[in-house]
PDB file of N, CA and C in Angstrom:
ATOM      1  N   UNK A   1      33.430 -54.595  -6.200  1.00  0.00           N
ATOM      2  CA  UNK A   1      32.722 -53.391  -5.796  1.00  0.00           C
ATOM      3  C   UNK A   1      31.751 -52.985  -6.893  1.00  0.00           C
ATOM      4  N   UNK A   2      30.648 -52.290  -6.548  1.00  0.00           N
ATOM      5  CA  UNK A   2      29.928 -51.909  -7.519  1.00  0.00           C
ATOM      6  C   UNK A   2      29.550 -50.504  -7.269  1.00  0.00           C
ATOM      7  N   UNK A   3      28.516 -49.596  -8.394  1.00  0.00           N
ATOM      8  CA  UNK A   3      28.483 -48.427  -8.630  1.00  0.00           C
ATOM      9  C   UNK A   3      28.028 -47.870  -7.000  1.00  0.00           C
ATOM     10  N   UNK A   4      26.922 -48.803  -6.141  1.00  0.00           N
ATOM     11  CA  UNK A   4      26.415 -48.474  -5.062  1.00  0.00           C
ATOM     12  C   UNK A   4      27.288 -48.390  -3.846  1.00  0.00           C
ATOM     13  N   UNK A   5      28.503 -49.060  -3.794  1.00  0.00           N
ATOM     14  CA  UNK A   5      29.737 -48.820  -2.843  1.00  0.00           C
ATOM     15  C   UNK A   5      29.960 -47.336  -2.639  1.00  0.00           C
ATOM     16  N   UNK A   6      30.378 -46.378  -3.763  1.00  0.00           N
ATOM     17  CA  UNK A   6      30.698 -45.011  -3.700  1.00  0.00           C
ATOM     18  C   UNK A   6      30.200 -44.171  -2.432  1.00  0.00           C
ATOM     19  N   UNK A   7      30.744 -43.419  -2.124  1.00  0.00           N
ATOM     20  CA  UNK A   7      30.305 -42.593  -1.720  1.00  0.00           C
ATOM     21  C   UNK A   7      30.516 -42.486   0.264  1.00  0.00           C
ATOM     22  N   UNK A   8      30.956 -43.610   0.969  1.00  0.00           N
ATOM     23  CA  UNK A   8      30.484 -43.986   1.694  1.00  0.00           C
ATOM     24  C   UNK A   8      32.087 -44.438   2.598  1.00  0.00           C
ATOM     25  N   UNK A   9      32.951 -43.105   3.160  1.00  0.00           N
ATOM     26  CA  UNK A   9      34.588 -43.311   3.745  1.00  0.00           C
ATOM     27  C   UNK A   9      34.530 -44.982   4.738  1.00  0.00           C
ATOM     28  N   UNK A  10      35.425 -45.749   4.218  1.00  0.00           N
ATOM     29  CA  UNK A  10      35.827 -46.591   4.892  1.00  0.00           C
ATOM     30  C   UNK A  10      36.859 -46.523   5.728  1.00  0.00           C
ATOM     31  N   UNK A  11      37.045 -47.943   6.704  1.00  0.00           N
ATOM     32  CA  UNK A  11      38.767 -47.499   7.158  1.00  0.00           C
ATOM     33  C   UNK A  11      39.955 -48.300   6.328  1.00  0.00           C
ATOM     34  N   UNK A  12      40.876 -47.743   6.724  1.00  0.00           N
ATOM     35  CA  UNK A  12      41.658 -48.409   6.033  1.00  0.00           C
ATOM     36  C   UNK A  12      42.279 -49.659   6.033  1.00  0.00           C
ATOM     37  N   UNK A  13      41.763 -50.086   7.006  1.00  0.00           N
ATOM     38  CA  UNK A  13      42.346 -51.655   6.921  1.00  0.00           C
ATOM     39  C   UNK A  13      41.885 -52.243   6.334  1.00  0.00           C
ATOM     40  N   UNK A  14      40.601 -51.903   5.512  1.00  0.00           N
ATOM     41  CA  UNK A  14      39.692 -52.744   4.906  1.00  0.00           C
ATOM     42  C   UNK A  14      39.741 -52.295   3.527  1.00  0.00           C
ATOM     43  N   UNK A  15      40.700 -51.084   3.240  1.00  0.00           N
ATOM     44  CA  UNK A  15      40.972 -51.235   1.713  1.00  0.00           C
ATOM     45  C   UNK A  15      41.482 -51.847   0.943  1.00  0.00           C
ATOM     46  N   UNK A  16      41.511 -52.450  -0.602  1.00  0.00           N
ATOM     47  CA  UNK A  16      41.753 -53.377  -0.737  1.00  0.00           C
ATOM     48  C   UNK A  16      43.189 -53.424  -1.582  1.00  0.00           C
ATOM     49  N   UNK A  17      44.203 -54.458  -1.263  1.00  0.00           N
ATOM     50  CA  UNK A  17      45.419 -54.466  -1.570  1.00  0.00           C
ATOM     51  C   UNK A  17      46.064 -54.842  -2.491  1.00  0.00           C
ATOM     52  N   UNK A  18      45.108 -54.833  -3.884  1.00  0.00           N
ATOM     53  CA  UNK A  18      45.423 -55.775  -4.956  1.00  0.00           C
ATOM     54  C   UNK A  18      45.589 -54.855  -6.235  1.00  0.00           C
ATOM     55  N   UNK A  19      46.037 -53.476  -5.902  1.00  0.00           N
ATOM     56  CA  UNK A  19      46.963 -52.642  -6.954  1.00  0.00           C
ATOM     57  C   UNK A  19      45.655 -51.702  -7.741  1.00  0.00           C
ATOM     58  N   UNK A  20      44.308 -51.850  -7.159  1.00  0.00           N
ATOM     59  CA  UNK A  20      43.516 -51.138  -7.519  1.00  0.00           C
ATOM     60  C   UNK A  20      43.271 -49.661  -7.434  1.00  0.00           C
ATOM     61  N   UNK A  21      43.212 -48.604  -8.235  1.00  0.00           N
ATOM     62  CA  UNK A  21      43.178 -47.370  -7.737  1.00  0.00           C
ATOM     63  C   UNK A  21      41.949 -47.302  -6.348  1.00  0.00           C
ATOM     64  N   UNK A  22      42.152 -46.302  -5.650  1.00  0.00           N
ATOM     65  CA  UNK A  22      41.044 -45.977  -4.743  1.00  0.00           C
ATOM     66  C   UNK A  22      40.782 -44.443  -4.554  1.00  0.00           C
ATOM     67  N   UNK A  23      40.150 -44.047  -3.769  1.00  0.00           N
ATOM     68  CA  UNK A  23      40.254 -42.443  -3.246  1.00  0.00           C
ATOM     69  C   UNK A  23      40.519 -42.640  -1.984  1.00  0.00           C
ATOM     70  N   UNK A  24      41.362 -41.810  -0.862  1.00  0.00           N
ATOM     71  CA  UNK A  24      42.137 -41.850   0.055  1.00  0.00           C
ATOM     72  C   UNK A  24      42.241 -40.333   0.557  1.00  0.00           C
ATOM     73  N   UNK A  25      41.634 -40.167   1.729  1.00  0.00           N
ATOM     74  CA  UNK A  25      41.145 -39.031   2.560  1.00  0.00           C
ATOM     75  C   UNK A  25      42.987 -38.934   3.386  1.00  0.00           C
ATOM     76  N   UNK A  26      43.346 -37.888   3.292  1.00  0.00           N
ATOM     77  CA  UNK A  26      44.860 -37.585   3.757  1.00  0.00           C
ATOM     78  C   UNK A  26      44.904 -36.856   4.819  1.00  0.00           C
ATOM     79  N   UNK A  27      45.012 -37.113   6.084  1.00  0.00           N
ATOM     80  CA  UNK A  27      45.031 -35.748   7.305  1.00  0.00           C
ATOM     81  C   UNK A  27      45.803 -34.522   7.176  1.00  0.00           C
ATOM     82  N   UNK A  28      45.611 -33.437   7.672  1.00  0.00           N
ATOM     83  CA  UNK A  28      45.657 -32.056   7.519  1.00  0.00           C
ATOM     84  C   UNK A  28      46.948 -32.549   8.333  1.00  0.00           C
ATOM     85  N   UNK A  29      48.163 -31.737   7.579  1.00  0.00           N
ATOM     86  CA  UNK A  29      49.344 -31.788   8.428  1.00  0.00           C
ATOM     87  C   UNK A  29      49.411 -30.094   8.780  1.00  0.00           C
ATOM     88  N   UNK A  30      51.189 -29.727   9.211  1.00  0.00           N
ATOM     89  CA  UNK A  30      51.852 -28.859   9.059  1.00  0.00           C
ATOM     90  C   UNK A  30      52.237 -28.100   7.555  1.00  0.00           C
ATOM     91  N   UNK A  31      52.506 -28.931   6.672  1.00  0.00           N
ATOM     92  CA  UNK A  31      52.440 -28.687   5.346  1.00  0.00           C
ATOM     93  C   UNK A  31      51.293 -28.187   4.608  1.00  0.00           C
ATOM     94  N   UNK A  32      50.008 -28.867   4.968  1.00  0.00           N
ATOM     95  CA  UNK A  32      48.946 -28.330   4.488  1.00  0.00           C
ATOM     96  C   UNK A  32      47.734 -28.898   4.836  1.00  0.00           C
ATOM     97  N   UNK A  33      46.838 -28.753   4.546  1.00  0.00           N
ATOM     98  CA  UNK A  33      44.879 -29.333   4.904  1.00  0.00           C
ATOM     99  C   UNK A  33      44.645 -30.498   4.512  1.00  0.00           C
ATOM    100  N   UNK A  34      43.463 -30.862   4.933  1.00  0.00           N
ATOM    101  CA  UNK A  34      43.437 -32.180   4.655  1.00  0.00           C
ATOM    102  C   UNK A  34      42.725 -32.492   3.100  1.00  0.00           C
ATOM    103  N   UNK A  35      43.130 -33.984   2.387  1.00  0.00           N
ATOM    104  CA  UNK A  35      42.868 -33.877   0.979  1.00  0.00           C
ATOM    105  C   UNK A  35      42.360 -35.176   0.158  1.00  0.00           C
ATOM    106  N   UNK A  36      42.138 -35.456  -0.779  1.00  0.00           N
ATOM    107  CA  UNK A  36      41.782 -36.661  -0.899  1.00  0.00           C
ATOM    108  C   UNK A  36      42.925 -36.712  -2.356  1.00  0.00           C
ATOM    109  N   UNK A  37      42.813 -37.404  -2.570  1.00  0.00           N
ATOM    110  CA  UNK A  37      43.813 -38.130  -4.027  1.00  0.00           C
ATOM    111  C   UNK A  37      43.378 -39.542  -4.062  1.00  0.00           C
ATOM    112  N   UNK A  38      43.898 -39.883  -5.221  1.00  0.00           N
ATOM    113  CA  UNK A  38      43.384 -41.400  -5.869  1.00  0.00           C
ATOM    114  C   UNK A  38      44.979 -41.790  -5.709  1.00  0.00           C
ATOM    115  N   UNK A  39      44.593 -42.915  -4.785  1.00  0.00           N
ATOM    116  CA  UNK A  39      46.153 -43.574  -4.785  1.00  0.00           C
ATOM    117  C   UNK A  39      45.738 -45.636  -5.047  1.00  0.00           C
ATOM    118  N   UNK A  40      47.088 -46.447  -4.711  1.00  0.00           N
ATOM    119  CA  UNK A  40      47.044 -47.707  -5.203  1.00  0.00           C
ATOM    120  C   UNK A  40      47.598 -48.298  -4.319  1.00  0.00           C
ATOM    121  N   UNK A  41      47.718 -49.502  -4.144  1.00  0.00           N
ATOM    122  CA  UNK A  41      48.604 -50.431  -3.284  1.00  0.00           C
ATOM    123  C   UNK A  41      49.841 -51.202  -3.929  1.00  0.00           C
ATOM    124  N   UNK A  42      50.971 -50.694  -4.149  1.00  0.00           N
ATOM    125  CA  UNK A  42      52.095 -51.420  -5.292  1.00  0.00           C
ATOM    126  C   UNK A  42      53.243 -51.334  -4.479  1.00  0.00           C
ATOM    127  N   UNK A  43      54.349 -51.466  -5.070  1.00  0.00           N
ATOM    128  CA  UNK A  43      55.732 -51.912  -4.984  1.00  0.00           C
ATOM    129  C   UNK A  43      56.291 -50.704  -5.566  1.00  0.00           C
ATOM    130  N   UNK A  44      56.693 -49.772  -4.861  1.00  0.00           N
ATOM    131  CA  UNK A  44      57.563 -48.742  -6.028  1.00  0.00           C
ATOM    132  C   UNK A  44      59.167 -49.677  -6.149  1.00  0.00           C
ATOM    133  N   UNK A  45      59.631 -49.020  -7.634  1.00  0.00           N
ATOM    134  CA  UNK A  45      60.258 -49.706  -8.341  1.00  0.00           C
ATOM    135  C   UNK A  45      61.946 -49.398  -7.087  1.00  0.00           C
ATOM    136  N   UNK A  46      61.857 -48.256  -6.572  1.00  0.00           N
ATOM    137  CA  UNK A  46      63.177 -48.829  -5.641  1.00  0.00           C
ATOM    138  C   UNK A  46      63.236 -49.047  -4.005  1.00  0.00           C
ATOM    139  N   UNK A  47      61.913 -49.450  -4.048  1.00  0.00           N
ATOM    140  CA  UNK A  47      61.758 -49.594  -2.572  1.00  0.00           C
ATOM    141  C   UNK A  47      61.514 -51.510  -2.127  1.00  0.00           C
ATOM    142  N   UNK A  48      61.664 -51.765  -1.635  1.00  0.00           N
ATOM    143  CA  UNK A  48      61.175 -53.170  -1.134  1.00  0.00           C
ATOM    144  C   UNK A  48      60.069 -53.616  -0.920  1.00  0.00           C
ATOM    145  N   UNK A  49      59.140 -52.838   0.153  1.00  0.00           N
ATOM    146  CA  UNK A  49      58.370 -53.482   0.601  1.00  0.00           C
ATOM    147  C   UNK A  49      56.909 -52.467  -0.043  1.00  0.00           C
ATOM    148  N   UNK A  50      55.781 -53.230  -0.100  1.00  0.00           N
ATOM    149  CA  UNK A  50      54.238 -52.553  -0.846  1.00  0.00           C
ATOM    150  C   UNK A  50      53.747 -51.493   0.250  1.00  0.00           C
ATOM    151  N   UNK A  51      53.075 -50.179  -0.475  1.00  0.00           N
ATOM    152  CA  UNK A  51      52.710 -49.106   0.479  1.00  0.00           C
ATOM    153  C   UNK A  51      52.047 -48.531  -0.522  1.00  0.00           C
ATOM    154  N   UNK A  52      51.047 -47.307   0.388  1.00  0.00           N
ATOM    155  CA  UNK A  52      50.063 -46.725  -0.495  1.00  0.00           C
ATOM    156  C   UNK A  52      50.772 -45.682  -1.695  1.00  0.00           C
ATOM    157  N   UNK A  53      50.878 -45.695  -2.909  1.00  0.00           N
ATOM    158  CA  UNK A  53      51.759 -44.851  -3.732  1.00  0.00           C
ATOM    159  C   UNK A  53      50.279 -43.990  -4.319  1.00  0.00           C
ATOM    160  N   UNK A  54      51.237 -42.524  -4.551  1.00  0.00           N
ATOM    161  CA  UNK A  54      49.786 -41.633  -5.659  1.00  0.00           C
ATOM    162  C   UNK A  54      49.764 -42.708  -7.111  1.00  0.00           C
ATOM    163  N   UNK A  55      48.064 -42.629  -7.266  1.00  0.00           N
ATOM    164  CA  UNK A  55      48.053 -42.934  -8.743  1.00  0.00           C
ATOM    165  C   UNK A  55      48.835 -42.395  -9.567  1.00  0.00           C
ATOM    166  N   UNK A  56      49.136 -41.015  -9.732  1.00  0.00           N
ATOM    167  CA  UNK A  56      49.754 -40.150 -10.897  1.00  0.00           C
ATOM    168  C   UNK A  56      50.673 -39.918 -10.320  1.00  0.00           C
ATOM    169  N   UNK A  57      51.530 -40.599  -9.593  1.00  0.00           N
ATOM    170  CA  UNK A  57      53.080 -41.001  -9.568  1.00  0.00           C
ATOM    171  C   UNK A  57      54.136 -40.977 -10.814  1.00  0.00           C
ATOM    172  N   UNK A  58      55.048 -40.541 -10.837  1.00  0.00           N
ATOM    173  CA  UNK A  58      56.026 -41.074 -11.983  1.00  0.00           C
ATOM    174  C   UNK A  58      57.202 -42.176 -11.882  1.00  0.00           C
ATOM    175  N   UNK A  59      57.342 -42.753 -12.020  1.00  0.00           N
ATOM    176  CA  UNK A  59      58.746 -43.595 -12.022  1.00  0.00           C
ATOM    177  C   UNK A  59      59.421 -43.042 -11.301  1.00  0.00           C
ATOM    178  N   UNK A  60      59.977 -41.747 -11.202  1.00  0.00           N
ATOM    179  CA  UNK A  60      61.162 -40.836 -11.166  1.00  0.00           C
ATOM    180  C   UNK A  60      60.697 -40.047 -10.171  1.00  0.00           C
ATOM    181  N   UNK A  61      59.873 -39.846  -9.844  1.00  0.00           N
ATOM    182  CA  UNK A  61      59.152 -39.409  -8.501  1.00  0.00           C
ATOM    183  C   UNK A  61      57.679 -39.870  -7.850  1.00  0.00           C
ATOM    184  N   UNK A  62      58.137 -40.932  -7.157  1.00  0.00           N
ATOM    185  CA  UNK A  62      56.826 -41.563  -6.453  1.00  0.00           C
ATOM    186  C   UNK A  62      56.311 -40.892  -5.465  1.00  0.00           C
ATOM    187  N   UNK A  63      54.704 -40.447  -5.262  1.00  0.00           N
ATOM    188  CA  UNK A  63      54.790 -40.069  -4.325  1.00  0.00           C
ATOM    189  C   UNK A  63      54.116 -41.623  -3.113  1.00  0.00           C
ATOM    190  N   UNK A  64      54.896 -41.689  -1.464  1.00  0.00           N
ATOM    191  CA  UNK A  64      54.516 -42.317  -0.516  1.00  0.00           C
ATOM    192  C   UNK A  64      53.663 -41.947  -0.456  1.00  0.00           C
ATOM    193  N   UNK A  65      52.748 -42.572   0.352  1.00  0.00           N
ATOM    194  CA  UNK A  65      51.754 -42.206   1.610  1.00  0.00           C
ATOM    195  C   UNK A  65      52.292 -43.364   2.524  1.00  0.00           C
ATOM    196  N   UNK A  66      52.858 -42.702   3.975  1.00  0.00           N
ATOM    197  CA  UNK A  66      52.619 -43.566   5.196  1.00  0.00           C
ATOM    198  C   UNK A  66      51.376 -43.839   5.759  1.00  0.00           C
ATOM    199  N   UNK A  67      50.728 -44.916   6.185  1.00  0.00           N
ATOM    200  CA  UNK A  67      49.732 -45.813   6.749  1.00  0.00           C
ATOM    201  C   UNK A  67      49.258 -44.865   7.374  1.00  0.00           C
ATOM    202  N   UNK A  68      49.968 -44.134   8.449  1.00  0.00           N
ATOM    203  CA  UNK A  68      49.625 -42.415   9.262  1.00  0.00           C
ATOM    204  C   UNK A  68      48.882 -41.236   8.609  1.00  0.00           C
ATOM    205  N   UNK A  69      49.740 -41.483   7.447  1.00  0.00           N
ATOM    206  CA  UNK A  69      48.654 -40.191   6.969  1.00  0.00           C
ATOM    207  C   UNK A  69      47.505 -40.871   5.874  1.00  0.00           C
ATOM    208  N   UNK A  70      46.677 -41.632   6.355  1.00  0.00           N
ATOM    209  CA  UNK A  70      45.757 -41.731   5.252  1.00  0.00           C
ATOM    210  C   UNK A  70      44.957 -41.965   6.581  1.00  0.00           C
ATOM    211  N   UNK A  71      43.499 -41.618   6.254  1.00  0.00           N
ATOM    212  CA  UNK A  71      42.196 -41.643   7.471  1.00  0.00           C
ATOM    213  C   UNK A  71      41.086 -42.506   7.035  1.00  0.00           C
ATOM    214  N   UNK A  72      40.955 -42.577   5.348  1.00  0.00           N
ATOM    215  CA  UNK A  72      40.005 -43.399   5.232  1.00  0.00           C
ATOM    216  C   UNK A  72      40.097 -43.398   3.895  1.00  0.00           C
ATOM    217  N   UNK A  73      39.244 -44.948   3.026  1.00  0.00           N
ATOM    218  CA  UNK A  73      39.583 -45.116   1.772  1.00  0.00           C
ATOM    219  C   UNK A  73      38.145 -44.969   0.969  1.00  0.00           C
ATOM    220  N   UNK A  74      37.656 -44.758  -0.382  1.00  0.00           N
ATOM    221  CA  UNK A  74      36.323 -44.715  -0.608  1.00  0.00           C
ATOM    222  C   UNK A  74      37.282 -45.648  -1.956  1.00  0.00           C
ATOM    223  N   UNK A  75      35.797 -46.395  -2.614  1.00  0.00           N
ATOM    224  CA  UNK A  75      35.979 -47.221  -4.306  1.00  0.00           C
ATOM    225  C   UNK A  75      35.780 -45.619  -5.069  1.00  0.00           C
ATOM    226  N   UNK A  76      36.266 -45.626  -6.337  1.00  0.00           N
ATOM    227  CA  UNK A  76      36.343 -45.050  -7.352  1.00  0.00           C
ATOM    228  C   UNK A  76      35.022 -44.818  -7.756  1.00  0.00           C
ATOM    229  N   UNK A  77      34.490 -43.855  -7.883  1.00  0.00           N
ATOM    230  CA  UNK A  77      32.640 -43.245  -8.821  1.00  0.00           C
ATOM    231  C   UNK A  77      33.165 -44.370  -9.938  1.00  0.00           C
ATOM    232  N   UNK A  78      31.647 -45.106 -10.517  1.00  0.00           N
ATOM    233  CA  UNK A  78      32.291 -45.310 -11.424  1.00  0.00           C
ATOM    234  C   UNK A  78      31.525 -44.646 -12.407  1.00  0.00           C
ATOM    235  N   UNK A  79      31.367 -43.945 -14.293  1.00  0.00           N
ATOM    236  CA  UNK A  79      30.838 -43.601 -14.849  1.00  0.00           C
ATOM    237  C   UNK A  79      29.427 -43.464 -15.382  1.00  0.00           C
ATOM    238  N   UNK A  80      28.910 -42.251 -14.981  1.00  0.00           N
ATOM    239  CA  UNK A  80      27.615 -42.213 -15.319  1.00  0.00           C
ATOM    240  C   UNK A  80      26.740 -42.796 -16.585  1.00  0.00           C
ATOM    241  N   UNK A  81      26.136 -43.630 -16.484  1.00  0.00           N
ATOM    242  CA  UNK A  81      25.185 -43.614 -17.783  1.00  0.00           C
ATOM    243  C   UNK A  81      25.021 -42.943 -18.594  1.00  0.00           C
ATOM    244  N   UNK A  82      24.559 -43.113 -19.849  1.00  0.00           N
ATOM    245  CA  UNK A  82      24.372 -42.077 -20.803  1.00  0.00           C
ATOM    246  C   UNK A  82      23.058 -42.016 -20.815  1.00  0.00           C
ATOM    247  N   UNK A  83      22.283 -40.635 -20.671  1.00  0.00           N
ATOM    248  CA  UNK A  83      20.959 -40.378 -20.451  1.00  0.00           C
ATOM    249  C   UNK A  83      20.070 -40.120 -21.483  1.00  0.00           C
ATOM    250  N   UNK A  84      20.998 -39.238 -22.728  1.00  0.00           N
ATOM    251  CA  UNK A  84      20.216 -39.784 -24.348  1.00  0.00           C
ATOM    252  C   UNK A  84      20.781 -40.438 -25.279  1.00  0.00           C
ATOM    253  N   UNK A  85      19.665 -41.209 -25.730  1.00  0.00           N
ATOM    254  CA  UNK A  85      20.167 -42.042 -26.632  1.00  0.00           C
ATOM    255  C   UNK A  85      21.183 -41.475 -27.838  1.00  0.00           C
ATOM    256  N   UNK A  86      22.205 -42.196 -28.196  1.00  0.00           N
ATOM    257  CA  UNK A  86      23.160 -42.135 -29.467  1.00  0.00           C
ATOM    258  C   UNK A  86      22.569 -42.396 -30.657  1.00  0.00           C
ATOM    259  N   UNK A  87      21.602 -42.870 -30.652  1.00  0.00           N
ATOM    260  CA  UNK A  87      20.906 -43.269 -32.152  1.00  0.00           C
ATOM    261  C   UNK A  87      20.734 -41.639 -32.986  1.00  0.00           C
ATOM    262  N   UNK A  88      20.212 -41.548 -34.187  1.00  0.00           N
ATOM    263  CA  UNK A  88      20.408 -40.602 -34.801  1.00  0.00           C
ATOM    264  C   UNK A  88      18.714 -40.631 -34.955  1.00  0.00           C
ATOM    265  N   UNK A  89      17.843 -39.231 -34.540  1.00  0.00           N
ATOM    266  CA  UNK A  89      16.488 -39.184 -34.539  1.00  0.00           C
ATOM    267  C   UNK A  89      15.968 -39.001 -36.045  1.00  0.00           C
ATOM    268  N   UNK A  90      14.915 -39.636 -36.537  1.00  0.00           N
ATOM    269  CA  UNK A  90      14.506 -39.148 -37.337  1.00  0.00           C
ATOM    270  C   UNK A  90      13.655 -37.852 -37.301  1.00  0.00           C
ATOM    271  N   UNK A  91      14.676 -36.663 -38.855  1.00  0.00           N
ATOM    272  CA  UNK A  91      13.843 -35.408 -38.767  1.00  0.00           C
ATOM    273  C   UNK A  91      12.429 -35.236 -39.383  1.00  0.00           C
ATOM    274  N   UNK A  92      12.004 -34.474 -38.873  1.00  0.00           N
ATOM    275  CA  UNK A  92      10.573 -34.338 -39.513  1.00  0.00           C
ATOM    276  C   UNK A  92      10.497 -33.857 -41.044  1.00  0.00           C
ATOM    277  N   UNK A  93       9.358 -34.319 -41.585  1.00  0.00           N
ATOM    278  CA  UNK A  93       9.757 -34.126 -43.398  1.00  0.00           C
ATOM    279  C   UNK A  93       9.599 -32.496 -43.209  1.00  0.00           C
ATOM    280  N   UNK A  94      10.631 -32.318 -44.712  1.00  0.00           N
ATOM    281  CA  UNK A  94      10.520 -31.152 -44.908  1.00  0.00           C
ATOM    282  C   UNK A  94       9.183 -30.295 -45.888  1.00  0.00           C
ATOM    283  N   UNK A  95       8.791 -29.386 -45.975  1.00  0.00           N
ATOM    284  CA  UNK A  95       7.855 -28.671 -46.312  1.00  0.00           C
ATOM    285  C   UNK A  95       8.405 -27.607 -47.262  1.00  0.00           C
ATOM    286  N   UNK A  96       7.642 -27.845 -48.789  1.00  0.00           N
ATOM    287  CA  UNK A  96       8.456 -26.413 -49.300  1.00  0.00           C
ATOM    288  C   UNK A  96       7.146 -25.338 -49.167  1.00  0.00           C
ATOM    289  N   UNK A  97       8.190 -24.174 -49.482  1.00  0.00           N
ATOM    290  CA  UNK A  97       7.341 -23.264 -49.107  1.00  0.00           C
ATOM    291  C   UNK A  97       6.288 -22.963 -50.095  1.00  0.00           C
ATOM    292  N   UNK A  98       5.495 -22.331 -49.445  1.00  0.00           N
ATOM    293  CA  UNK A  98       4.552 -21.866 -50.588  1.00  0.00           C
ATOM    294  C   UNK A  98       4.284 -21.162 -51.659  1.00  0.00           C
ATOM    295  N   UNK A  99       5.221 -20.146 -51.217  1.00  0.00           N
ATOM    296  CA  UNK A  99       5.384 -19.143 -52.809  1.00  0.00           C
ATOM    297  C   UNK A  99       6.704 -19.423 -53.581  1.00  0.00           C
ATOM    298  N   UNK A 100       7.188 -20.883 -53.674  1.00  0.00           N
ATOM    299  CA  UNK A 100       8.141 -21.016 -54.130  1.00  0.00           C
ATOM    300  C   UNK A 100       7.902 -21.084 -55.587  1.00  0.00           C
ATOM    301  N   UNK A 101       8.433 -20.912 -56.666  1.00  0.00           N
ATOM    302  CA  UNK A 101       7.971 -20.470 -58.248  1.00  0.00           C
ATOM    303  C   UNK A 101       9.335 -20.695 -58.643  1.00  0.00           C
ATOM    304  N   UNK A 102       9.249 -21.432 -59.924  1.00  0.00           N
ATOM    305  CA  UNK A 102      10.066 -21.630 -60.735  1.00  0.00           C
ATOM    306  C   UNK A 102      10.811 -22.456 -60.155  1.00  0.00           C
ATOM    307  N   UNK A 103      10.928 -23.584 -59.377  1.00  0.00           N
ATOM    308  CA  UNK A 103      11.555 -24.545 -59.562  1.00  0.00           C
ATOM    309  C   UNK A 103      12.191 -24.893 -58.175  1.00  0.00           C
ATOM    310  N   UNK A 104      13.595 -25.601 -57.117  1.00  0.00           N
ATOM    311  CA  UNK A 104      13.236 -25.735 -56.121  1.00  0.00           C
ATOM    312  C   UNK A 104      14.405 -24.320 -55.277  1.00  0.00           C
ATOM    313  N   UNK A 105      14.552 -23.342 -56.616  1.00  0.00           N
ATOM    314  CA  UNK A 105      15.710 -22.151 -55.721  1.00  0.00           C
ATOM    315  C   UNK A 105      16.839 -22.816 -55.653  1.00  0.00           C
ATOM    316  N   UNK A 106      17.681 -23.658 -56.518  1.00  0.00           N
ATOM    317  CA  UNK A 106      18.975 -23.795 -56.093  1.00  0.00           C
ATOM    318  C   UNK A 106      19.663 -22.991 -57.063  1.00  0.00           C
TER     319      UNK A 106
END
């Protein structure tokens, strides 16, 4: 995938299953509205079989997603460019002043 993928809800059968984070559009239940979260495709550690888990899952509390509640998958933004340069500018010379007398004032 590249930076130009973003942006653009897929379905989900076509997300991809190889443990990559994604973003994942969640239907509005009874519990609450509808939402997006960054989830993955893995193995939680006491379950058997692979399903959509939250990225920021813990060991100790995974959260599921059933196949049902997810509507559509988008790739991850990936990081903006940096727009000014890191180099260090050269400052303009300095100028002493004019009525400076007796020496440079330190």
């Amino acid at each position: 995938m590249n930076a130009g993928d973003f942006g653009e809800w897929r379905p989900m059968a076509s997300a991809p299953k190889d443990g990559s984070r994604v973003l994942v559009a969640i239907r509005a239940t009874e519990q609450g509205a509808a939402e997006v979260d960054v989830a993955r495709w893995a193995k939680p550690d006491r379950s058997g079989e692979e399903c959509w888990i939250a990225a920021d899952s813990d060991p100790g509390c995974v959260i599921v997603y059933a196949e049902a509640e997810l509507i559509s998958w988008m790739p991850m933004p990936t990081p903006q460019p940096r727009l000014r340069s890191t180099r260090m500018k050269a400052s303009p010379p300095s100028r002493k002043p004019m009525d400076e007398m007796g020496g440079s004032g330190i």
